[in-house]
PDB file of N, CA and C in Angstrom:
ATOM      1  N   UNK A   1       0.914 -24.079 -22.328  1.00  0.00           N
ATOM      2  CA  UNK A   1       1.818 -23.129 -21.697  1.00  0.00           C
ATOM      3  C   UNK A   1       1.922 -21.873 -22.561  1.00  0.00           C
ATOM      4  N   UNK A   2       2.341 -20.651 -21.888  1.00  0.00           N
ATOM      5  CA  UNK A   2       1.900 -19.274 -22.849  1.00  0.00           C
ATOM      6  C   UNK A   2       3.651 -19.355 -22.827  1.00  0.00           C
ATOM      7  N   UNK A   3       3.284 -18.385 -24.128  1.00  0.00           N
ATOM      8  CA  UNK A   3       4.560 -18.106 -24.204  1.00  0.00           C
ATOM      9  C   UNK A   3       4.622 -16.196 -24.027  1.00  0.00           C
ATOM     10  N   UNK A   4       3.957 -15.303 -23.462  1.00  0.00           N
ATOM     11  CA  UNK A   4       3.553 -14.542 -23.327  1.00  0.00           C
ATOM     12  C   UNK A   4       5.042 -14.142 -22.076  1.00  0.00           C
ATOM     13  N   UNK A   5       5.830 -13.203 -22.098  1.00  0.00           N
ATOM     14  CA  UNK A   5       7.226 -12.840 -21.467  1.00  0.00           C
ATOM     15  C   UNK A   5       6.115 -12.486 -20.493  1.00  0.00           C
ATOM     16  N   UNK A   6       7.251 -12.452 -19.392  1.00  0.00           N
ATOM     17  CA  UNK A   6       6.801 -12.254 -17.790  1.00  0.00           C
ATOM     18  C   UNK A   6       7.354 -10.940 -17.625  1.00  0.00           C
ATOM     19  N   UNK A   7       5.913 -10.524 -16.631  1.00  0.00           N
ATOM     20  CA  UNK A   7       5.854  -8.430 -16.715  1.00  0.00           C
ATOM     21  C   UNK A   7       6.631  -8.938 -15.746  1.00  0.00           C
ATOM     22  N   UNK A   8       8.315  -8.384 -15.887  1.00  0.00           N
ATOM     23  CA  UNK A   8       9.219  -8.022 -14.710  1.00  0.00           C
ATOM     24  C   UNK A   8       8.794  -6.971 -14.351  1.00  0.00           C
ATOM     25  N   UNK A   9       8.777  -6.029 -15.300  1.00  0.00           N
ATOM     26  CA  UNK A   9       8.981  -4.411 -14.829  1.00  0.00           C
ATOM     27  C   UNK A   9       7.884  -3.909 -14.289  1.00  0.00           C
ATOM     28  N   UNK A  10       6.674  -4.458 -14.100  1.00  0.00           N
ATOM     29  CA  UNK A  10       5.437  -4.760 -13.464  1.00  0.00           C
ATOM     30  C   UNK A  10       5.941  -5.161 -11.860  1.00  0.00           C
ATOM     31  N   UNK A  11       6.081  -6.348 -11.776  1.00  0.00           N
ATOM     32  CA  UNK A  11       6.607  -6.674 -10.517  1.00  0.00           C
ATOM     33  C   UNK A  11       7.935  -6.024  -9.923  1.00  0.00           C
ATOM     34  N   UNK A  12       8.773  -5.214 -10.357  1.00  0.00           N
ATOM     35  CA  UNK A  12       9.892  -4.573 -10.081  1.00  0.00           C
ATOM     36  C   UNK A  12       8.944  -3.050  -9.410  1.00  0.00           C
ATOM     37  N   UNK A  13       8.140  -2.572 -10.341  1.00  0.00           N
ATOM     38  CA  UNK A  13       8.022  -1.274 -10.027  1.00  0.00           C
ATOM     39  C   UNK A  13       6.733  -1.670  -8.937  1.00  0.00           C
ATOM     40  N   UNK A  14       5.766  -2.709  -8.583  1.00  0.00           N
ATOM     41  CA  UNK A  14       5.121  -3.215  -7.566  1.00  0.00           C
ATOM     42  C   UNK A  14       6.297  -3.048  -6.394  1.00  0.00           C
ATOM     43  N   UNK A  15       6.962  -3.744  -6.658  1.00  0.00           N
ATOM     44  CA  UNK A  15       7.690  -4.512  -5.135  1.00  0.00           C
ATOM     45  C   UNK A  15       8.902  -2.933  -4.724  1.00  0.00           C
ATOM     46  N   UNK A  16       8.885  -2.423  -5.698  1.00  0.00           N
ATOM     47  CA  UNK A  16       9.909  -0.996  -5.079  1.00  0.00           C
ATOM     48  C   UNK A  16       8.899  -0.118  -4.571  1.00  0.00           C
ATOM     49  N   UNK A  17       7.462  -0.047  -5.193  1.00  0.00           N
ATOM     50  CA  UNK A  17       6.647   0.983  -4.533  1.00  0.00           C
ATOM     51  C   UNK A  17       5.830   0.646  -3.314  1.00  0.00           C
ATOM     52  N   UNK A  18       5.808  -0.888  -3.035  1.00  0.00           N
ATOM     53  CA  UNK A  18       5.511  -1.238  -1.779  1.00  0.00           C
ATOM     54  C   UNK A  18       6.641  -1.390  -0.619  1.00  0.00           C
ATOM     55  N   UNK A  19       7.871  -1.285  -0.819  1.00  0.00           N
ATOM     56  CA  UNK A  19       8.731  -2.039  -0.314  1.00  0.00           C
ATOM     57  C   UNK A  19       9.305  -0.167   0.238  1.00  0.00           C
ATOM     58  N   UNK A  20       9.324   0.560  -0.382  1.00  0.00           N
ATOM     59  CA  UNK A  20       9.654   2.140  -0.349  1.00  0.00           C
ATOM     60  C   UNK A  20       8.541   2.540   0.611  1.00  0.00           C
ATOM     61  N   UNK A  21       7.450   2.805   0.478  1.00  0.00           N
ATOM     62  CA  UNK A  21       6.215   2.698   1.301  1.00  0.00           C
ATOM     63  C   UNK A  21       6.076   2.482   2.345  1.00  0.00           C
ATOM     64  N   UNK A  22       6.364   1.185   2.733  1.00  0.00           N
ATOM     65  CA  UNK A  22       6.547   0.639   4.147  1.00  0.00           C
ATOM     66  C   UNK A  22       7.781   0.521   4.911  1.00  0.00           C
ATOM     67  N   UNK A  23       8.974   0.958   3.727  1.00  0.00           N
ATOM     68  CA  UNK A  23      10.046   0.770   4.832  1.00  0.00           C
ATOM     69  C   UNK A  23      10.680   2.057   6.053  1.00  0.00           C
ATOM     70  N   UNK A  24      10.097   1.921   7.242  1.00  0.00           N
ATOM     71  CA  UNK A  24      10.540   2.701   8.728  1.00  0.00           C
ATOM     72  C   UNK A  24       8.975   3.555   8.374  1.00  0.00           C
ATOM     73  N   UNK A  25       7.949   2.889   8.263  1.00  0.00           N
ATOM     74  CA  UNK A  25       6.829   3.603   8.510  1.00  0.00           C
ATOM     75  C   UNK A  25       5.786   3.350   9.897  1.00  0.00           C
ATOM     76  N   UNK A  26       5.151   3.777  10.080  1.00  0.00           N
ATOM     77  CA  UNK A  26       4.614   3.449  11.571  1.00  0.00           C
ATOM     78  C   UNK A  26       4.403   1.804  11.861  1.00  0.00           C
ATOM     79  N   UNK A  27       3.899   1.090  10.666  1.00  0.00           N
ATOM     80  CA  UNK A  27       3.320   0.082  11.238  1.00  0.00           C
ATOM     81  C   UNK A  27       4.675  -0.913  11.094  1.00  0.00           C
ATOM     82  N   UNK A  28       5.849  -0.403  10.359  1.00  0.00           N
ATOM     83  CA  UNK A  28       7.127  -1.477  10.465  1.00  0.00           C
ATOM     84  C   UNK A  28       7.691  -1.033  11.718  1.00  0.00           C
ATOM     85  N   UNK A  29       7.813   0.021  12.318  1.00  0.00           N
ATOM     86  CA  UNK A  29       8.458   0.439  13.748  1.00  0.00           C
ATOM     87  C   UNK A  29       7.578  -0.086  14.840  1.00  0.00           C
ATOM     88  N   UNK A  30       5.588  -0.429  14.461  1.00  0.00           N
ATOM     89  CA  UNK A  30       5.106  -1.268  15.838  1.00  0.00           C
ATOM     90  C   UNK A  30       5.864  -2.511  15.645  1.00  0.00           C
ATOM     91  N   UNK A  31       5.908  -2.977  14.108  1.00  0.00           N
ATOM     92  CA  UNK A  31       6.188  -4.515  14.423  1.00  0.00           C
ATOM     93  C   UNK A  31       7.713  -4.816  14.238  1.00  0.00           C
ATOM     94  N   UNK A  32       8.523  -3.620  14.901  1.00  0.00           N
ATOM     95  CA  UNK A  32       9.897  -3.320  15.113  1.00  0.00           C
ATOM     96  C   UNK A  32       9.832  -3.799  17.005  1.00  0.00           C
ATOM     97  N   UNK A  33       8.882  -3.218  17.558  1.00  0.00           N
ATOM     98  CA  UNK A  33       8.550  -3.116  18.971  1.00  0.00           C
ATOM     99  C   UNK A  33       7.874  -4.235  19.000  1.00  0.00           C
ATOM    100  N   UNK A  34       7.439  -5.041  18.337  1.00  0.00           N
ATOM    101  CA  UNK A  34       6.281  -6.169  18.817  1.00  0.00           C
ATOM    102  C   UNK A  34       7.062  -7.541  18.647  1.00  0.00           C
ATOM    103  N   UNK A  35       8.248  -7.163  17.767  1.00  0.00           N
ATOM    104  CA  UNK A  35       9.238  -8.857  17.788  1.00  0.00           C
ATOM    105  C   UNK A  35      10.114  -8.043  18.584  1.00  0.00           C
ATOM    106  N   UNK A  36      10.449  -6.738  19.303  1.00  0.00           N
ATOM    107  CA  UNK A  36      11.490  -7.445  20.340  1.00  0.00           C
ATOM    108  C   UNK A  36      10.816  -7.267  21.441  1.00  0.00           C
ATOM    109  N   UNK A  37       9.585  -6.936  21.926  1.00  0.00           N
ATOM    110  CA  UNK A  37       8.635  -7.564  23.123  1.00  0.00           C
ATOM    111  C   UNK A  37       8.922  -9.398  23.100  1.00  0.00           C
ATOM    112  N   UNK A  38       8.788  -9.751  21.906  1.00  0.00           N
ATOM    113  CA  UNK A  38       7.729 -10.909  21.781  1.00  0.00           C
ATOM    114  C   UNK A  38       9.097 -12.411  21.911  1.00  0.00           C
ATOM    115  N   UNK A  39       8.490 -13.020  22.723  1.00  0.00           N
ATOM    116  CA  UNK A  39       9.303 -14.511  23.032  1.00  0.00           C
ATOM    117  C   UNK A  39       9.143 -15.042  21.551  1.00  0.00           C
ATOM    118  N   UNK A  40       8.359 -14.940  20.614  1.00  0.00           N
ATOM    119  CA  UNK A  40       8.230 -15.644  19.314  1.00  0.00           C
ATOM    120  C   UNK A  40       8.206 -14.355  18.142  1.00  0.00           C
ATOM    121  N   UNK A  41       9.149 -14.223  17.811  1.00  0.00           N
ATOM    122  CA  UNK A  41       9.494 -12.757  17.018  1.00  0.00           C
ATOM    123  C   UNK A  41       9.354 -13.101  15.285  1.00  0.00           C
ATOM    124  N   UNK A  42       9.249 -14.646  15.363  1.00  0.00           N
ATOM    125  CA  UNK A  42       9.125 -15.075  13.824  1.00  0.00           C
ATOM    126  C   UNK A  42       7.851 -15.138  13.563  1.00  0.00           C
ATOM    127  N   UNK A  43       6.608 -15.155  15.034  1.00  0.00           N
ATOM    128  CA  UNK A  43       5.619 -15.630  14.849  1.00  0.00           C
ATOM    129  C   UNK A  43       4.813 -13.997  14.479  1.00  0.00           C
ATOM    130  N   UNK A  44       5.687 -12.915  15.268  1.00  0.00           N
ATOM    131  CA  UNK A  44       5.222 -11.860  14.553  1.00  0.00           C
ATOM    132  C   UNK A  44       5.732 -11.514  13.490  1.00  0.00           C
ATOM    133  N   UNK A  45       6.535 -11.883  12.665  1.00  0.00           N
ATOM    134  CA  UNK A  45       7.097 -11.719  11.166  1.00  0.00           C
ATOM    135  C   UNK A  45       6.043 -12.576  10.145  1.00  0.00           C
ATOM    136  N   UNK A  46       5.416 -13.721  10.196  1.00  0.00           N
ATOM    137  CA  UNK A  46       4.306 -14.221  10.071  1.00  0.00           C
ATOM    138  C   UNK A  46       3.009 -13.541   9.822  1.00  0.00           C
ATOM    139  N   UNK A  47       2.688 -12.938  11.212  1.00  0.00           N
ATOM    140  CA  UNK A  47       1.733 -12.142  11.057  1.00  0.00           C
ATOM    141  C   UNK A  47       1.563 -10.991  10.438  1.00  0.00           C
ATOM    142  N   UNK A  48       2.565 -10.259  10.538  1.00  0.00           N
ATOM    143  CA  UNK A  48       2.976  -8.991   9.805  1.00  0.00           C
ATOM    144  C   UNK A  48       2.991  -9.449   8.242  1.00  0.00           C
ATOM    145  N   UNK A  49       3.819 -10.689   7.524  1.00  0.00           N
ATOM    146  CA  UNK A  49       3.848 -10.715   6.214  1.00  0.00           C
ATOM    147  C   UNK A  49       2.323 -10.966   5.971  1.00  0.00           C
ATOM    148  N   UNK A  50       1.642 -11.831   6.358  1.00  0.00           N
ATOM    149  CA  UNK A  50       0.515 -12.303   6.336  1.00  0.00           C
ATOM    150  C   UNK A  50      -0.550 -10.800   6.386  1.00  0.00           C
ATOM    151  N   UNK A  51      -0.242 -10.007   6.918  1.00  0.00           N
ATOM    152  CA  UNK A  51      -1.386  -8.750   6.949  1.00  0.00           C
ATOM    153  C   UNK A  51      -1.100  -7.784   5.431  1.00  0.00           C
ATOM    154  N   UNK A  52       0.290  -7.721   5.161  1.00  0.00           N
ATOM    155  CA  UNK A  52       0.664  -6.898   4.392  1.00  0.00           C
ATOM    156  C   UNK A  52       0.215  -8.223   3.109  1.00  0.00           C
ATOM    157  N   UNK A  53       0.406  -8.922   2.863  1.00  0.00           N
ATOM    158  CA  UNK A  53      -0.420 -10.100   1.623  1.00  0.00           C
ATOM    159  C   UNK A  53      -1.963 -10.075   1.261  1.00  0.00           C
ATOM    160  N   UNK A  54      -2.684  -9.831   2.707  1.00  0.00           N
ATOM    161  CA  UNK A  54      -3.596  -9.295   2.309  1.00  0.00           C
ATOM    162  C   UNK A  54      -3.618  -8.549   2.058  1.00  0.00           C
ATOM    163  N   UNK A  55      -3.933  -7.348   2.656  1.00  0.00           N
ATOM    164  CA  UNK A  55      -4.724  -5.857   2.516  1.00  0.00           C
ATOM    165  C   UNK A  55      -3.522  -5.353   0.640  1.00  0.00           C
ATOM    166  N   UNK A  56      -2.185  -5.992   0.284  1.00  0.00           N
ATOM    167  CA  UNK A  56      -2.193  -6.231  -1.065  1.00  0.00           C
ATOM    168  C   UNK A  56      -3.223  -7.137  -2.063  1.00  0.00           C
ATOM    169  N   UNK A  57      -3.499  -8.160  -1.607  1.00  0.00           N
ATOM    170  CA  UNK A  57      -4.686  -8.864  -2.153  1.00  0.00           C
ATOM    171  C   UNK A  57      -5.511  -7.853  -2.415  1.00  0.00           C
ATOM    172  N   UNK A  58      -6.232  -7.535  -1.268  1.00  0.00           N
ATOM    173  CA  UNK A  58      -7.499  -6.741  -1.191  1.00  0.00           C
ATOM    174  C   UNK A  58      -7.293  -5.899  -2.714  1.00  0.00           C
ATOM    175  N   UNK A  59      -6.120  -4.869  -2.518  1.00  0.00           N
ATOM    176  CA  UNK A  59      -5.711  -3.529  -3.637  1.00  0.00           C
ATOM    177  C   UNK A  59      -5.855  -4.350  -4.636  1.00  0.00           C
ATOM    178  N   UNK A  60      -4.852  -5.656  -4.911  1.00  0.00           N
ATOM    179  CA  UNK A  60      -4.875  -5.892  -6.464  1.00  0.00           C
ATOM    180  C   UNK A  60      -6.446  -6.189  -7.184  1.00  0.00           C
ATOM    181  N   UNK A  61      -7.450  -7.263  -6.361  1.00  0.00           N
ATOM    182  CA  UNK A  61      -9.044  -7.679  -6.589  1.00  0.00           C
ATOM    183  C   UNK A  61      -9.334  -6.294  -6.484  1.00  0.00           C
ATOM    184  N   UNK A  62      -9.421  -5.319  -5.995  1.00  0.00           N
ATOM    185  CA  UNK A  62      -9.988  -3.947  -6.189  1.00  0.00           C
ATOM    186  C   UNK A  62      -9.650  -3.229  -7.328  1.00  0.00           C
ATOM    187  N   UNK A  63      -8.388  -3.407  -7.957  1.00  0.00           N
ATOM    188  CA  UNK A  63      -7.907  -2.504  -9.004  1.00  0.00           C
ATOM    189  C   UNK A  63      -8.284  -3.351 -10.422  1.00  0.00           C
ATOM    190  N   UNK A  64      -8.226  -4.623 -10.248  1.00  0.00           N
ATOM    191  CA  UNK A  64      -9.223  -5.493 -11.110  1.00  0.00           C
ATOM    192  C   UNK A  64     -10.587  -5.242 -11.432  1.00  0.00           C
ATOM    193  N   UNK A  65     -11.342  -5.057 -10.242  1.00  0.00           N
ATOM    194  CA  UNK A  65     -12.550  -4.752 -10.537  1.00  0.00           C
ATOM    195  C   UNK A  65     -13.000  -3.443 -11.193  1.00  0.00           C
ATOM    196  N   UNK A  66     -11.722  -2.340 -10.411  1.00  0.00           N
ATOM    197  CA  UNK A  66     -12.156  -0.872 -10.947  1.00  0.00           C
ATOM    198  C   UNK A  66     -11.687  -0.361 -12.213  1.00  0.00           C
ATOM    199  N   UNK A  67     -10.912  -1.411 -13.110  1.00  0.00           N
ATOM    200  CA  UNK A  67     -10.128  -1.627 -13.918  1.00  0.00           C
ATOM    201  C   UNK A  67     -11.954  -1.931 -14.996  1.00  0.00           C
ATOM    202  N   UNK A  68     -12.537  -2.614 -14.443  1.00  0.00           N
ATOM    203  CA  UNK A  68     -13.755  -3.145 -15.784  1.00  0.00           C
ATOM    204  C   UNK A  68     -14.491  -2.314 -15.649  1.00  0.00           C
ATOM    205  N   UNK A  69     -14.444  -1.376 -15.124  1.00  0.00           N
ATOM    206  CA  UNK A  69     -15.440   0.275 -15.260  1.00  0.00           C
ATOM    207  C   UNK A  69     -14.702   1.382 -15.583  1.00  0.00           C
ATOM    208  N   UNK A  70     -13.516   1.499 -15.306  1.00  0.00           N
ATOM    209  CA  UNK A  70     -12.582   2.594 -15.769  1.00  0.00           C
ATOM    210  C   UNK A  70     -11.964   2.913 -16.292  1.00  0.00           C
ATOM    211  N   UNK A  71     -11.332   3.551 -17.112  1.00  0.00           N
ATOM    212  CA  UNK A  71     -10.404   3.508 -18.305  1.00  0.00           C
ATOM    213  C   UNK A  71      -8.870   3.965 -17.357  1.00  0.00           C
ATOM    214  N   UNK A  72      -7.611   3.830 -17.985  1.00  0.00           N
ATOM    215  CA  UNK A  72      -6.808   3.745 -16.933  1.00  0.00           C
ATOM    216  C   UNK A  72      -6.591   5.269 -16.956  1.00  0.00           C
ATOM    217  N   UNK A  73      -6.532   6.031 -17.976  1.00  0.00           N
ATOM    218  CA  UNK A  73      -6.641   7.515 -17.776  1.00  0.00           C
ATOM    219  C   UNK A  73      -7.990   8.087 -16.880  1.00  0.00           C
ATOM    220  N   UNK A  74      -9.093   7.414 -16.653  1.00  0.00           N
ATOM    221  CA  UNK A  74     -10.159   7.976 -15.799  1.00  0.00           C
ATOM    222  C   UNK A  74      -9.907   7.961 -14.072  1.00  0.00           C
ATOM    223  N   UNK A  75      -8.850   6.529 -14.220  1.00  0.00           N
ATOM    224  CA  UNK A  75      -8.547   6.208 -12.751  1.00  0.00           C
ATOM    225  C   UNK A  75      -7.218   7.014 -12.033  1.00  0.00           C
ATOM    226  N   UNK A  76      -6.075   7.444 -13.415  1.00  0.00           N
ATOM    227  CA  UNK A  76      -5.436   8.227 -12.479  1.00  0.00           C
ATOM    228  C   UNK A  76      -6.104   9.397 -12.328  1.00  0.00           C
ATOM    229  N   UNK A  77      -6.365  10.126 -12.992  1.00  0.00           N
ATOM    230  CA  UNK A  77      -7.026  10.925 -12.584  1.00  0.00           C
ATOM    231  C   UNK A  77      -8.037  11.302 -11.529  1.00  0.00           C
ATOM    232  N   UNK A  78      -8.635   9.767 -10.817  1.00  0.00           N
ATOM    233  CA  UNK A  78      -9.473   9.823  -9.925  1.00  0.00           C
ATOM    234  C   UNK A  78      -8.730   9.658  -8.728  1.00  0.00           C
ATOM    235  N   UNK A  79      -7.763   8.998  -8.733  1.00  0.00           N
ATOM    236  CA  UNK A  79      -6.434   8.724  -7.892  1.00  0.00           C
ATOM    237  C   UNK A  79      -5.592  10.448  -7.454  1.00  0.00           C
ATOM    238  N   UNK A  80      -5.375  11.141  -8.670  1.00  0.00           N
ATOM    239  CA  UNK A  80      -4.327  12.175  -8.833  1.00  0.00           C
ATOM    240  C   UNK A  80      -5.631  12.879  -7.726  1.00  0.00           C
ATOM    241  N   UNK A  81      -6.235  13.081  -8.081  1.00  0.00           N
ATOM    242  CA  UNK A  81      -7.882  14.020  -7.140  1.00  0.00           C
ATOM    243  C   UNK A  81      -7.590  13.552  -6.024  1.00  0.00           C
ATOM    244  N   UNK A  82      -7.949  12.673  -5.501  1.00  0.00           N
ATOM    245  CA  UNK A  82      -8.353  12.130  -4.596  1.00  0.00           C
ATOM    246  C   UNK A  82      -7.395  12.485  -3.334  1.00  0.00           C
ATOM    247  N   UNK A  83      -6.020  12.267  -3.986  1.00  0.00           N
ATOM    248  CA  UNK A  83      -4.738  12.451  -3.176  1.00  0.00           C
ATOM    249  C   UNK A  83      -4.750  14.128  -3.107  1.00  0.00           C
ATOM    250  N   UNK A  84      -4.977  14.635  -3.928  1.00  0.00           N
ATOM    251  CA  UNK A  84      -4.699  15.951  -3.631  1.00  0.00           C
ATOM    252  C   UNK A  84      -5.241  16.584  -2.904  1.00  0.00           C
ATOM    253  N   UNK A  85      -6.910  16.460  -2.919  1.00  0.00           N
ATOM    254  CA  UNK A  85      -7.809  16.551  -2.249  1.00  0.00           C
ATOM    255  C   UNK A  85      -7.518  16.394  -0.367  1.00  0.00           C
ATOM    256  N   UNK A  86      -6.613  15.149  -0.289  1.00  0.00           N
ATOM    257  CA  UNK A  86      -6.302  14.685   1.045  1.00  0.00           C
ATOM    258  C   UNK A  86      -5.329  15.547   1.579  1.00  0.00           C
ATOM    259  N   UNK A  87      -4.651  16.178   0.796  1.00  0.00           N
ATOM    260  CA  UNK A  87      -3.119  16.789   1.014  1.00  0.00           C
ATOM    261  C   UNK A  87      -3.919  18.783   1.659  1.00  0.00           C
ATOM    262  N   UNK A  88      -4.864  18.520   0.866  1.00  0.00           N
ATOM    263  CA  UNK A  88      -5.726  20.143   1.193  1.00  0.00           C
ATOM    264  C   UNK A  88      -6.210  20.041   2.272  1.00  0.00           C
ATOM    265  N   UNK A  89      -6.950  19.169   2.681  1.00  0.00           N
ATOM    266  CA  UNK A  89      -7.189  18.680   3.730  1.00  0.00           C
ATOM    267  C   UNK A  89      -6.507  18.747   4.996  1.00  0.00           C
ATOM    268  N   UNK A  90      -5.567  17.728   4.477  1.00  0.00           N
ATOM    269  CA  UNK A  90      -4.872  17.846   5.964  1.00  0.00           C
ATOM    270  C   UNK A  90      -4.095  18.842   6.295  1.00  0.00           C
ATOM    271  N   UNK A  91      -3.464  19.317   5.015  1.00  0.00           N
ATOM    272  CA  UNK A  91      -3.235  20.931   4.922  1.00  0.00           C
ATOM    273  C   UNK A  91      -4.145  22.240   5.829  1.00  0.00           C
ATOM    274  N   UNK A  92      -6.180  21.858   5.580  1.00  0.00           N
ATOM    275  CA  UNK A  92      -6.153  22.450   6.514  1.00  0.00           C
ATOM    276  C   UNK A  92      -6.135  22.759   7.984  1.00  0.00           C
ATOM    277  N   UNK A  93      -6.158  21.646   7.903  1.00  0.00           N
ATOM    278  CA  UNK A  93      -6.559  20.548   8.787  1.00  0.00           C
ATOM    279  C   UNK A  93      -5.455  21.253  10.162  1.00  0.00           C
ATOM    280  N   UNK A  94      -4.122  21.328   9.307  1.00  0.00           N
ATOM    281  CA  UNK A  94      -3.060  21.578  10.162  1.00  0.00           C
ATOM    282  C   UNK A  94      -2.816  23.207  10.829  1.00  0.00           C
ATOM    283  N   UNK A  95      -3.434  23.929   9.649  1.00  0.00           N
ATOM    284  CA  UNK A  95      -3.641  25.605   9.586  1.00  0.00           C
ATOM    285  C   UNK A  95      -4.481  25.816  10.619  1.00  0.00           C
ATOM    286  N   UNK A  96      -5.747  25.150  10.915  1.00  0.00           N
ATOM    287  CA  UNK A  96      -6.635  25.399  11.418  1.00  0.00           C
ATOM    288  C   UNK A  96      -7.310  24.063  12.390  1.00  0.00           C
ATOM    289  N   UNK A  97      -6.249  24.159  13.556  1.00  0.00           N
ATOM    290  CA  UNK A  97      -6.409  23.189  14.781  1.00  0.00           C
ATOM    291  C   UNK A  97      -8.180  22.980  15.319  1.00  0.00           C
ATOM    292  N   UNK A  98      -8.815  21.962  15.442  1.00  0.00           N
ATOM    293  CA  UNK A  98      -9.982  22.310  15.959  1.00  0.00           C
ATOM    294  C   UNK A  98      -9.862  22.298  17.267  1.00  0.00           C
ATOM    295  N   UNK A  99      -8.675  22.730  17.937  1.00  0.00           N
ATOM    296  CA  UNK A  99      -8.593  22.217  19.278  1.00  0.00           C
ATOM    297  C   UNK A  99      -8.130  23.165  20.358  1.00  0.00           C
TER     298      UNK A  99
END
């Protein structure tokens, strides 16, 4: 058994930045509309926890892997880009309707 203290503040600042994220965002307002459609509203609470467990799975095995090629200063930085990059984007995205 380790005696190695347990990252709270790891899992605190996980579960506030996922939990902030998703709360009244599009896909909690479908599955706001899909348990009160639904005769089995637990069975979509199920499914919903079950999707959001993965596609977290997925992130954490991904940030593992990109973690043994990257240094953690190479990755925000590829992160800090990346996002900004998206924000110009849709920035122009919005300036300049293709429609």
């Amino acid at each position: 058994m380790s005696s190695r203290p347990l990252p709270w503040r790891e899992f605190a600042v996980a579960f506030l930045t996922v939990f902030l994220a998703e709360f009244a965002d599009k896909t909690q307002l479908v599955v706001l509309v899909m348990a009160a459609r639904s005769l089995s509203p637990w069975l979509v609470f199920l499914g919903a926890a079950l999707a959001l467990v993965s596609t977290s799975l997925i992130g954490v095995l991904l940030g593992r892997w990109i973690a043994r090629y990257l240094s953690p200063q190479r990755l925000q930085t590829l992160t800090g880009t990346s996002l900004l990059a998206i924000a110009v984007w849709l920035l122009w995205d919005m300036l300049h309707p293709s429609g």
